[in-house]
N, C-alpha and C. Protein backbone atom coordinates (compact mmCIF):
# COMPACT_ATOMS: atom_id res chain seq x y z
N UNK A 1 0.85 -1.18 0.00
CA UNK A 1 0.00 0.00 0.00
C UNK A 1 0.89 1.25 0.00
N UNK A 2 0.35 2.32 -0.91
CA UNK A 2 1.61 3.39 -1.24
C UNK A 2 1.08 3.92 0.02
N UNK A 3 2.27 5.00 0.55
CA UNK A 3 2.29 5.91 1.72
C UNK A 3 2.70 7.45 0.97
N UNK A 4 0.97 8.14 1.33
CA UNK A 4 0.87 9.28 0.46
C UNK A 4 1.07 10.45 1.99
N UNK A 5 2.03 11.38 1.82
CA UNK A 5 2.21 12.00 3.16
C UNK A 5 1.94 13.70 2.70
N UNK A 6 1.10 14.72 3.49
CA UNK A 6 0.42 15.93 3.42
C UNK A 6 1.47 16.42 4.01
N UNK A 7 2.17 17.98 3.35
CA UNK A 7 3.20 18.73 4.22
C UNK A 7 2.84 20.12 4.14
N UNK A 8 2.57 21.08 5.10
CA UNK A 8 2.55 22.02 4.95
C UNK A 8 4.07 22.62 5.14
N UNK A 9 5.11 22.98 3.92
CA UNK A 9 5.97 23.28 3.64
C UNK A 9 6.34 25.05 4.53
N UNK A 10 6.67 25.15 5.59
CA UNK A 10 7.25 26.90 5.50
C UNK A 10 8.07 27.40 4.48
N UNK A 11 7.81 28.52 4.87
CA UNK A 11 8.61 29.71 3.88
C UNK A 11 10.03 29.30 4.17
N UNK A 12 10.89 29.62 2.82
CA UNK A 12 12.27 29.26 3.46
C UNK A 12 12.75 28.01 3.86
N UNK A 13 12.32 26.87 2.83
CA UNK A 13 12.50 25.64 3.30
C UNK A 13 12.86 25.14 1.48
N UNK A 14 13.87 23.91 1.44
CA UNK A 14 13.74 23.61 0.20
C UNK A 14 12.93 22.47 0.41
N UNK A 15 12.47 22.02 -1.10
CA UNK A 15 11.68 20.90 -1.17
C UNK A 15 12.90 19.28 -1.32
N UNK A 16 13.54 19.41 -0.44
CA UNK A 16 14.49 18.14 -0.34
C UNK A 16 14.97 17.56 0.97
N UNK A 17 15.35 16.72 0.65
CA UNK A 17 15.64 16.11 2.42
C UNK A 17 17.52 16.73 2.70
N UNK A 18 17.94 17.10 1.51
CA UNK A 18 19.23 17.23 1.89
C UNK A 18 19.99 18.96 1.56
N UNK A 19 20.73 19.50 1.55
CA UNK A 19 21.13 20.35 0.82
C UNK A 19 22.03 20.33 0.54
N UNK A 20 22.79 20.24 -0.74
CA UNK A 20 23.72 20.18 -1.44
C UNK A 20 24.15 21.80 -2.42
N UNK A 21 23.43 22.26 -1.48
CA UNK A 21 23.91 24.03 -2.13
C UNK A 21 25.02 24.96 -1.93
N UNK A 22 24.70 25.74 -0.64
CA UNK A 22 26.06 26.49 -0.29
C UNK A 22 26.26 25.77 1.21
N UNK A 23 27.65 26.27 1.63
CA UNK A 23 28.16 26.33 2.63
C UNK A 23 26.82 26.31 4.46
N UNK A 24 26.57 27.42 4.02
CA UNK A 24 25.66 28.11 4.89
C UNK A 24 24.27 26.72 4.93
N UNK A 25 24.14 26.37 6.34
CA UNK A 25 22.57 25.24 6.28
C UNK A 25 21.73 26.18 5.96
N UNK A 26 20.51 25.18 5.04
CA UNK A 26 19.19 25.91 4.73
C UNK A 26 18.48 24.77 5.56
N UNK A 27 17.21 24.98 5.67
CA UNK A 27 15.98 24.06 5.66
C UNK A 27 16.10 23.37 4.91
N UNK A 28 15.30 22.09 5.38
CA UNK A 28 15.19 21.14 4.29
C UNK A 28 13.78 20.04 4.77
N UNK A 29 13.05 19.61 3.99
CA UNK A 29 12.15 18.26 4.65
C UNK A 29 12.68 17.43 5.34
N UNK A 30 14.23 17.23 5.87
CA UNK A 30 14.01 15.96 7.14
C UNK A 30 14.57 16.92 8.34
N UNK A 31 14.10 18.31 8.23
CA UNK A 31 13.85 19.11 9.75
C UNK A 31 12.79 18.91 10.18
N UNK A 32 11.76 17.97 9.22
CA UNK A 32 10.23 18.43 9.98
C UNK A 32 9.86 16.84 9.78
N UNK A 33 10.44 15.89 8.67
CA UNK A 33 9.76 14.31 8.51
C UNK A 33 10.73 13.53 8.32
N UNK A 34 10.46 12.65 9.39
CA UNK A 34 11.08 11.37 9.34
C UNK A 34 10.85 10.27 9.10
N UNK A 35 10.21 9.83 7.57
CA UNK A 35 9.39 9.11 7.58
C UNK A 35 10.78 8.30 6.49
N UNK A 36 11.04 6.92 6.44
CA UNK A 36 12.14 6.69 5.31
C UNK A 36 11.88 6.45 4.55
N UNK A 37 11.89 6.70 3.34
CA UNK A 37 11.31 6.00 1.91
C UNK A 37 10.74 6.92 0.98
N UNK A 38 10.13 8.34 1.57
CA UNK A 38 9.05 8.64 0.69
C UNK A 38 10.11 10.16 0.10
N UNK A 39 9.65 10.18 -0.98
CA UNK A 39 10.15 11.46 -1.82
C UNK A 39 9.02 12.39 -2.64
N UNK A 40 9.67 13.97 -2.42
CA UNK A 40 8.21 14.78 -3.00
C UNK A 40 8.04 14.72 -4.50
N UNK A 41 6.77 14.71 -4.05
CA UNK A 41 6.36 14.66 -5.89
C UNK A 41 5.86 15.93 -6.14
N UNK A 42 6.99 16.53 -6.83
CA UNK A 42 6.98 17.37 -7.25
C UNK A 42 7.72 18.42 -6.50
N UNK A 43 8.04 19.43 -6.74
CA UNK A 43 8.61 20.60 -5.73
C UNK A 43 7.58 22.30 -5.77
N UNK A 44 8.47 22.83 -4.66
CA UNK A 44 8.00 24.17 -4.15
C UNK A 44 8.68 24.58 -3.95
N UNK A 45 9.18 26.29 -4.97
CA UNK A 45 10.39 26.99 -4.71
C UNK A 45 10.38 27.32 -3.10
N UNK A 46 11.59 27.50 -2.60
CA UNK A 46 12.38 27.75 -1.39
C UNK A 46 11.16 28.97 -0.52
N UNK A 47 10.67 30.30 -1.79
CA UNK A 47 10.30 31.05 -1.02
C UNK A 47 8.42 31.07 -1.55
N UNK A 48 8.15 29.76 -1.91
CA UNK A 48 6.81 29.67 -1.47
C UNK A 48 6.27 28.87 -0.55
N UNK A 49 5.48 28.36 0.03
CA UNK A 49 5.20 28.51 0.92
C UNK A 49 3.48 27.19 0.88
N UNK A 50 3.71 26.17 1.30
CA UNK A 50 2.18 25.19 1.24
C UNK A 50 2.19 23.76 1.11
N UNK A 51 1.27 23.64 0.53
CA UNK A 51 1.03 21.44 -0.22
C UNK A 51 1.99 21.31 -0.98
N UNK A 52 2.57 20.32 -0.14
CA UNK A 52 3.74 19.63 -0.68
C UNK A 52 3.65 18.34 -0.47
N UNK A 53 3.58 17.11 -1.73
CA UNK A 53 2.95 16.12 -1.28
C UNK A 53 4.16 14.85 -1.37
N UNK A 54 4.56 14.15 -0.63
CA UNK A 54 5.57 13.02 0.09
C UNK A 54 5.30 11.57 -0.64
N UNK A 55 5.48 11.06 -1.29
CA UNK A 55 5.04 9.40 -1.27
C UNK A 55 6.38 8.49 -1.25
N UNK A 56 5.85 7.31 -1.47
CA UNK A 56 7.06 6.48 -1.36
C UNK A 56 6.61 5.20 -2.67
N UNK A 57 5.63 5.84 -3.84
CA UNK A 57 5.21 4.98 -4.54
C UNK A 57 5.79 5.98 -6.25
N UNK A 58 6.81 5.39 -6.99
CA UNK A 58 6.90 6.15 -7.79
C UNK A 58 5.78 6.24 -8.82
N UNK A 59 4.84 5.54 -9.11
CA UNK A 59 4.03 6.03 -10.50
C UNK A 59 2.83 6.72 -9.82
N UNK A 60 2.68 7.05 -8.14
CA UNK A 60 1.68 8.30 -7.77
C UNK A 60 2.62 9.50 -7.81
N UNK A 61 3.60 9.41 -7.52
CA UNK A 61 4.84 10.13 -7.56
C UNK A 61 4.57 11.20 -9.11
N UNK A 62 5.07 10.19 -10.08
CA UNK A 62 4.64 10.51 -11.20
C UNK A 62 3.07 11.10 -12.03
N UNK A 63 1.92 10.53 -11.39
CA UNK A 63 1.08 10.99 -11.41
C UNK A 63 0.34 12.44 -10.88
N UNK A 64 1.08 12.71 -9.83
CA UNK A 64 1.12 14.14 -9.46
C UNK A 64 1.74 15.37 -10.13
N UNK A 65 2.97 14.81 -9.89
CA UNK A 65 4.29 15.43 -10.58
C UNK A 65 4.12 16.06 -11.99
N UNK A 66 3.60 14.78 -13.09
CA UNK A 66 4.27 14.64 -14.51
C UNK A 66 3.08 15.95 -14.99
N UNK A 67 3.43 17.08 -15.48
CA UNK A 67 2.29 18.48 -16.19
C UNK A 67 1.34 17.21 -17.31
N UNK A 68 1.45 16.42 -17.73
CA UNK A 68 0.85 15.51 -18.82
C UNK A 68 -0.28 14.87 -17.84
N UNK A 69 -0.61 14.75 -17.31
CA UNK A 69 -1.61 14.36 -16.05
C UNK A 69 -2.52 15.38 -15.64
N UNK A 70 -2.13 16.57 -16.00
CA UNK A 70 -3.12 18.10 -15.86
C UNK A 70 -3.50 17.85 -14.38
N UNK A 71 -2.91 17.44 -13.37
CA UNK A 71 -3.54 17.28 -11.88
C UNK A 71 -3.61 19.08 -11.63
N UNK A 72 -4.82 19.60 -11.22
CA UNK A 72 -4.56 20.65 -11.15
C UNK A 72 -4.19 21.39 -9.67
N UNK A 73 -3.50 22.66 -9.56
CA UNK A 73 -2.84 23.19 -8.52
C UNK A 73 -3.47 24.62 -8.06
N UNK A 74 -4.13 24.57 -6.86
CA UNK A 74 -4.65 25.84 -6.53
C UNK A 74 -3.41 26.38 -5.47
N UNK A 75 -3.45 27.76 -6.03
CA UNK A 75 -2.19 28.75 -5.13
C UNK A 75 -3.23 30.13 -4.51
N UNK A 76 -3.00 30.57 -3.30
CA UNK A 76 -3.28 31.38 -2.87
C UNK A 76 -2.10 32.65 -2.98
N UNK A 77 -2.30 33.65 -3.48
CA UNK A 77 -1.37 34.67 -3.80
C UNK A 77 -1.65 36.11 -3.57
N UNK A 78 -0.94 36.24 -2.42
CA UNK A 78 -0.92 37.65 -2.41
C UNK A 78 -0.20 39.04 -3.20
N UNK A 79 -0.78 39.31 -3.84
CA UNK A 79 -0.09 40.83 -4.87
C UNK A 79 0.08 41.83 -4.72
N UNK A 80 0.86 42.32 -5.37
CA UNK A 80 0.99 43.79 -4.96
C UNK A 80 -0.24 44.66 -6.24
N UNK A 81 -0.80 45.91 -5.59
CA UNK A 81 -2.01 46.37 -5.95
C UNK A 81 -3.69 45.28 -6.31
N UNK A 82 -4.32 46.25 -6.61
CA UNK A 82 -5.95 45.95 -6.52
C UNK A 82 -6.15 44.97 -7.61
N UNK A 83 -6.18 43.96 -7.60
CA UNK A 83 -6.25 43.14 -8.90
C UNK A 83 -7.68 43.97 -9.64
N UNK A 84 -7.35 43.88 -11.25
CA UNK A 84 -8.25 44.29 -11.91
C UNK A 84 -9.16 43.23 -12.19
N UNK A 85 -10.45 43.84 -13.34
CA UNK A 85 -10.87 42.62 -14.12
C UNK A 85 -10.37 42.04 -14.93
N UNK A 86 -9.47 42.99 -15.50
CA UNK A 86 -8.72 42.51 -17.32
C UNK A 86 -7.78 41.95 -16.27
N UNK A 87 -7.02 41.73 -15.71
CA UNK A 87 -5.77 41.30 -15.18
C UNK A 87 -6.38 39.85 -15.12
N UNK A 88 -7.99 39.61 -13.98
CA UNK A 88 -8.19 38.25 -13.99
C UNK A 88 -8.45 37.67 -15.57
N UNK A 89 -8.84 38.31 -16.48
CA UNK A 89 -9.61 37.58 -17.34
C UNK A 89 -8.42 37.44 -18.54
N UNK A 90 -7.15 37.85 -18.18
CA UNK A 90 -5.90 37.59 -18.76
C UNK A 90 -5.39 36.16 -18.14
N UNK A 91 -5.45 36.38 -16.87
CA UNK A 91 -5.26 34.93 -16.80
C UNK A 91 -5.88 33.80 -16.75
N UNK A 92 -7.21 33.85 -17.11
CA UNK A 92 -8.07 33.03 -17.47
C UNK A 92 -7.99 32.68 -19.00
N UNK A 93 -7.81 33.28 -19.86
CA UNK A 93 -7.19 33.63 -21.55
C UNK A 93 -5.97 32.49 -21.23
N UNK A 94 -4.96 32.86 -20.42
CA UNK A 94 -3.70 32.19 -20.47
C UNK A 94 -2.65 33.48 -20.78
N UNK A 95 -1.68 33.55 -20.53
CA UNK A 95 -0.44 34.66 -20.28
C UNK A 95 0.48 34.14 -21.28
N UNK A 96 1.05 35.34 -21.88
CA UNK A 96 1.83 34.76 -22.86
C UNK A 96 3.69 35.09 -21.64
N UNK A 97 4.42 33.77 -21.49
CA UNK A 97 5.13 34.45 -20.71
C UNK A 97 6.73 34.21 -22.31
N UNK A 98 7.79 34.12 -21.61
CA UNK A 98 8.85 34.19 -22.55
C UNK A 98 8.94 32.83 -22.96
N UNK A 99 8.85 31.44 -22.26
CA UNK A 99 8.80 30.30 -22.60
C UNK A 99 7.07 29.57 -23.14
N UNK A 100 6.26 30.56 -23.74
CA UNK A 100 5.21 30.33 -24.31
C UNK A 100 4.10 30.56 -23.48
N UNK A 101 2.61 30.27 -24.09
CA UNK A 101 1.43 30.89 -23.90
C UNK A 101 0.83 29.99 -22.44
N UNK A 102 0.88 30.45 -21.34
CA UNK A 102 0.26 28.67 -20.18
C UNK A 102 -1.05 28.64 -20.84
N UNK A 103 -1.43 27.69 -20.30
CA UNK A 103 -3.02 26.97 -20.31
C UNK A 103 -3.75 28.34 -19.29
N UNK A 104 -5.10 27.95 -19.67
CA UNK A 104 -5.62 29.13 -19.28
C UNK A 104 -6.05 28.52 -17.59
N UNK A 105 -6.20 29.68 -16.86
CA UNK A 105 -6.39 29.13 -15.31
C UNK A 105 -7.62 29.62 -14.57
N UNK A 106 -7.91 29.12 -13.79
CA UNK A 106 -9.12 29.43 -13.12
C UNK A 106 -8.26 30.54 -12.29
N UNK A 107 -9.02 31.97 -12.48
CA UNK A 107 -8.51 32.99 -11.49
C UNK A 107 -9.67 33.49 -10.35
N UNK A 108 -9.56 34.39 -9.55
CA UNK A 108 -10.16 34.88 -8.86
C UNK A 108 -10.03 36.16 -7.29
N UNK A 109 -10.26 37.02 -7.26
CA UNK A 109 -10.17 37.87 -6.62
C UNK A 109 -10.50 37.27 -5.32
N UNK A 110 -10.24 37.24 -3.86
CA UNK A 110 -10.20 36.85 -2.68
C UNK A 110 -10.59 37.62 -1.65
N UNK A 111 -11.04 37.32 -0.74
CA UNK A 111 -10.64 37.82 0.20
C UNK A 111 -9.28 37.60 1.07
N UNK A 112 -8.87 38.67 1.62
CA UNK A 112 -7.48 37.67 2.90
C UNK A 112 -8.01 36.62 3.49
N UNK A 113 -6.84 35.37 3.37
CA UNK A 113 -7.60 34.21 3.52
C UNK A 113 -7.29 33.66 5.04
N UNK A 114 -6.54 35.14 5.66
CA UNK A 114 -6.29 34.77 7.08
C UNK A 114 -5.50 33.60 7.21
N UNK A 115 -4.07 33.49 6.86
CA UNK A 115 -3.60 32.59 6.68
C UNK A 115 -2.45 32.76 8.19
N UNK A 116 -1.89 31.93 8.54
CA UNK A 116 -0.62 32.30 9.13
C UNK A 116 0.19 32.72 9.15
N UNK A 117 0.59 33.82 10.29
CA UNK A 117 1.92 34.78 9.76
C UNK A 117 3.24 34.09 9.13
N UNK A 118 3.52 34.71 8.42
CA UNK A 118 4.97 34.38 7.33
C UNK A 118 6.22 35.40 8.33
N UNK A 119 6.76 34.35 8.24
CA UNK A 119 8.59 34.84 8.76
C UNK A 119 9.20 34.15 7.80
N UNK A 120 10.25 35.64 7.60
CA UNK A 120 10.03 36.77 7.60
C UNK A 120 8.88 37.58 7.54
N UNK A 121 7.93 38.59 7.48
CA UNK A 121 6.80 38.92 6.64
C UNK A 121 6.98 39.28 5.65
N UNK A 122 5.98 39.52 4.71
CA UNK A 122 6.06 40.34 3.36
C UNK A 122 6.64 41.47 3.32
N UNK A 123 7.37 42.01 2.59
CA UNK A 123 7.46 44.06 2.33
C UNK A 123 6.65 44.94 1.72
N UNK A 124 6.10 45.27 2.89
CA UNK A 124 4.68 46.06 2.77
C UNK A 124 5.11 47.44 2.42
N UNK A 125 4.57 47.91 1.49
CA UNK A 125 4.52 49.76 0.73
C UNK A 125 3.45 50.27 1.20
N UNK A 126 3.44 50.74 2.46
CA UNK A 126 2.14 51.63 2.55
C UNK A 126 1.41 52.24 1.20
N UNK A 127 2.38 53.07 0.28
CA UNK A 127 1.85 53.61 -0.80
C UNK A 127 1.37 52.76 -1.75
N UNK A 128 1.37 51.51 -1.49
CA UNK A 128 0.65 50.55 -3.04
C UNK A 128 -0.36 49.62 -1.84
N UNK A 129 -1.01 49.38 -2.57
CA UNK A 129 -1.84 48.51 -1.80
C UNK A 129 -1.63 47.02 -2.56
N UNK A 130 -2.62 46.17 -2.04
CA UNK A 130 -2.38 44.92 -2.65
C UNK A 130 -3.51 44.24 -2.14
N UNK A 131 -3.81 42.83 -2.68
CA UNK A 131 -4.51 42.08 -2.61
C UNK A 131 -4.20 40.47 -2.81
N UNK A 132 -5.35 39.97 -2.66
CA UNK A 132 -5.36 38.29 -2.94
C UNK A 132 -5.80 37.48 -4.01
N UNK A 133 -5.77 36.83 -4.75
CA UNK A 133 -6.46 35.94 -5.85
C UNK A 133 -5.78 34.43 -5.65
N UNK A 134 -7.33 33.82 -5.74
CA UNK A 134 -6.98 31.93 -6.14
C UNK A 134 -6.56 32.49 -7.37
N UNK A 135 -5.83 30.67 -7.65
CA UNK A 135 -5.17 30.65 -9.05
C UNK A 135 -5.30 29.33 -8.92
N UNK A 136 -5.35 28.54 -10.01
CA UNK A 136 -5.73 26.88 -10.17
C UNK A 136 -5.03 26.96 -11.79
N UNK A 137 -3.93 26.65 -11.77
CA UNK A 137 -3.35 25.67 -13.11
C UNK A 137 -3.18 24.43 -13.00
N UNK A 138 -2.89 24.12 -14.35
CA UNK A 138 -3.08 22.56 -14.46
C UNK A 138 -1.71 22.17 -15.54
N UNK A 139 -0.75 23.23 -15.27
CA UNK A 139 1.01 22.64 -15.59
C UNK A 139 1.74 23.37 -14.49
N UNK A 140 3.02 23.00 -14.69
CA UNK A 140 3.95 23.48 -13.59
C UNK A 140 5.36 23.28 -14.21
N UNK A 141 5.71 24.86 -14.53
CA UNK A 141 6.26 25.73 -15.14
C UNK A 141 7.18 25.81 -14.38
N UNK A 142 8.45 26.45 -14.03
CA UNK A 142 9.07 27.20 -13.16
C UNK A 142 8.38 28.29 -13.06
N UNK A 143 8.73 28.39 -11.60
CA UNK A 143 7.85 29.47 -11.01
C UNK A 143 6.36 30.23 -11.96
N UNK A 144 5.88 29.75 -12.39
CA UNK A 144 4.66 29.55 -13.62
C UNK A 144 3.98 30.76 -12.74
N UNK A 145 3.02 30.59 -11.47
CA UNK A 145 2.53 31.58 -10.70
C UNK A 145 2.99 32.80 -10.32
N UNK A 146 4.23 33.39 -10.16
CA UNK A 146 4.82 34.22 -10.25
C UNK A 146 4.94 34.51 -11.20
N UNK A 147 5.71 34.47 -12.53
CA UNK A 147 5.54 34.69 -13.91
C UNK A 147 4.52 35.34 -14.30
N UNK A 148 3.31 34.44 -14.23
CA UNK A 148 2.04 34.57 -14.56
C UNK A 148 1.72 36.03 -13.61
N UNK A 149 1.31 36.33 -12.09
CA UNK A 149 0.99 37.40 -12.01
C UNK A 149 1.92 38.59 -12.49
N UNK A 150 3.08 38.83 -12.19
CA UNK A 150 3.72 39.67 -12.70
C UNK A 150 3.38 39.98 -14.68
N UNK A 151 3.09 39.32 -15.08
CA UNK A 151 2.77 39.55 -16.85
C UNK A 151 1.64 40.65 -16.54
N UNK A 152 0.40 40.13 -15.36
CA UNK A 152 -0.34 40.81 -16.00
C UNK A 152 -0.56 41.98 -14.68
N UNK A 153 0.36 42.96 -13.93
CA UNK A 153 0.87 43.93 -13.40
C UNK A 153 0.90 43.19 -12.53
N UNK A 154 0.74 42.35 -11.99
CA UNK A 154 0.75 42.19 -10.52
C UNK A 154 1.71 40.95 -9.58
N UNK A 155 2.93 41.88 -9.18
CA UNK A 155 3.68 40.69 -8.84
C UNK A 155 3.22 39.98 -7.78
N UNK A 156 3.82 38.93 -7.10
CA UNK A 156 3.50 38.48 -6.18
C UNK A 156 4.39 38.51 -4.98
N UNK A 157 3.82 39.08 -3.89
CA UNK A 157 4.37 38.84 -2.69
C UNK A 157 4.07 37.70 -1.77
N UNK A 158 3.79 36.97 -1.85
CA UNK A 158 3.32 36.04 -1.06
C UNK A 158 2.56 34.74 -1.82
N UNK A 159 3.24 33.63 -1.77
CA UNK A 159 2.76 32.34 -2.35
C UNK A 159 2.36 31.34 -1.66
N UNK A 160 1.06 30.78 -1.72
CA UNK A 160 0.52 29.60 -0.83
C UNK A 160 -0.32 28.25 -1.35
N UNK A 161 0.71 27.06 -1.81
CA UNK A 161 0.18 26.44 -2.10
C UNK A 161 -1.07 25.65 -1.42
N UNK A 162 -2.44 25.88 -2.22
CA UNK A 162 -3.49 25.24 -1.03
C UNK A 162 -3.96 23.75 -1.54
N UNK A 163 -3.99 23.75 -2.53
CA UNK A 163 -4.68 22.14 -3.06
C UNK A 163 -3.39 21.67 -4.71
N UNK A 164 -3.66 20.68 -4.43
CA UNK A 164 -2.85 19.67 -5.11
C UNK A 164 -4.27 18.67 -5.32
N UNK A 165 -4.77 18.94 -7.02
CA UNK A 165 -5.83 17.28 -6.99
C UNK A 165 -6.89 17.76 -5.79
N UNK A 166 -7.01 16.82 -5.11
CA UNK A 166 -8.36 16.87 -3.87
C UNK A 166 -7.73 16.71 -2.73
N UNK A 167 -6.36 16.65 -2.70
CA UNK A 167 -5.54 17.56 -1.53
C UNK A 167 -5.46 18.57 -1.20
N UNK A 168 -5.52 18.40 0.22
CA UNK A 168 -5.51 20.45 0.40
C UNK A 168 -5.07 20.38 1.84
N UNK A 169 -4.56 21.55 2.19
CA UNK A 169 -3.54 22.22 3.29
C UNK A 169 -4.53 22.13 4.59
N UNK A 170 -6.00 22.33 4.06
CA UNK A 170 -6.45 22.47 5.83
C UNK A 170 -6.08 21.71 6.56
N UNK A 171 -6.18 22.58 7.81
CA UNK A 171 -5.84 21.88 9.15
C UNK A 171 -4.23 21.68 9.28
N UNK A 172 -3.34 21.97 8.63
CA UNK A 172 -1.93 21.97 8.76
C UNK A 172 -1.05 23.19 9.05
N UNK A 173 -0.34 23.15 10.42
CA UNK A 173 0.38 24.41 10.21
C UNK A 173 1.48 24.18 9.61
N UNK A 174 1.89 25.28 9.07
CA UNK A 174 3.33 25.04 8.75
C UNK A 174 4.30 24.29 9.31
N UNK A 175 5.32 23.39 8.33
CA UNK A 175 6.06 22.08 9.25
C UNK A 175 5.28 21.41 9.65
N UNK A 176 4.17 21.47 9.61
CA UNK A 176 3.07 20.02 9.98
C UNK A 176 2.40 19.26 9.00
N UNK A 177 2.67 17.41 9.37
CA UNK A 177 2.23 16.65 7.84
C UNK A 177 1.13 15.67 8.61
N UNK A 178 0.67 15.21 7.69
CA UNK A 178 -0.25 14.11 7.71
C UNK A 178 -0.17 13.04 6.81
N UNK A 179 -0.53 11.66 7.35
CA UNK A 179 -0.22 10.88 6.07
C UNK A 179 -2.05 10.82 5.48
N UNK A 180 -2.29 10.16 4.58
CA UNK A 180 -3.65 9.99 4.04
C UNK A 180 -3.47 8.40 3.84
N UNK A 181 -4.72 8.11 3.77
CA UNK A 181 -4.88 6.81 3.11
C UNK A 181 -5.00 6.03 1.78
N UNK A 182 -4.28 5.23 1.17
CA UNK A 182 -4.39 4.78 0.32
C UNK A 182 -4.65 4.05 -0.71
């Protein structure tokens, strides 16, 4: 029976058990799981922040992972300024970025989703305001979500992966996993 494991990833963590980067320790997944066997399917840059999903079965592994599977990925994202309408309905169209046009995504304006404070916090501009939007694609680009808001004005300060498929983050704080059943 595969062992499918739920991680709510912090900010500032890589998606690996080891680091083989610089000098200086970073974070890594076996500060927070000790489980032996299982590897992420798929990754989450260093400075986002959510569902990060663990197995120890490579073809669910692959099934998550592989963009040819369209498993789709909801991100919670905080931006800098008032998201428009044309901004959402650009990324619903699909964004043309430098490595081609993405698939078009389910967007949406938010409320703050009252999430848990981020350490560091964000860098807040009194003079710009900002806001929130879901985002749900169904490839995975480098940094694709970032890309994507910044095309259409609005960068992102703040990234939160919430669902993976019919996985999702509730009930997890950061550094906290769950396994599921399989």
């Amino acid at each position: 029976m595969a062992r499918l494991i739920l991680f709510n990833k912090p900010y500032d963590m890589l998606s690996q058990f080891t680091d083989r980067g610089t000098d200086a320790a970073r974070a890594t997944l076996s500060d927070c799981i000790a489980v032996p066997g299982v590897y992420p399917a798929g990754r989450l840059d260093r400075d986002s922040e959510g569902l990060l999903l663990l197995t120890d079965d490579g073809r669910l592994q692959s099934r998550i992972a592989d963009p040819k599977y369209k498993l789709p990925k909801t991100y919670l994202a905080q931006v800098e300024g008032e998201v428009s309408d044309e901004a959402l309905a650009a990324l619903r169209r699909g964004v043309q970025l430098k490595d081609g046009l993405t698939r078009p995504a389910e967007a949406e304006r938010i409320a703050d989703p009252g999430l848990w404070p981020r350490n560091p916090p964000i860098r807040v501009r009194k003079s710009v305001p900002d806001g929130w939007i879901s985002l749900t694609i169904s490839e995975g680009r480098n940094r694709q979500v970032r890309r994507m808001t910044a095309a259409v004005g609005h960068p992102t300060l703040r990234l939160v992966r919430w669902r993976i498929g019919d996985w999702t983050l509730d009930g997890l704080a950061p550094g906290e996993w769950r396994e599921e059943r399989m």
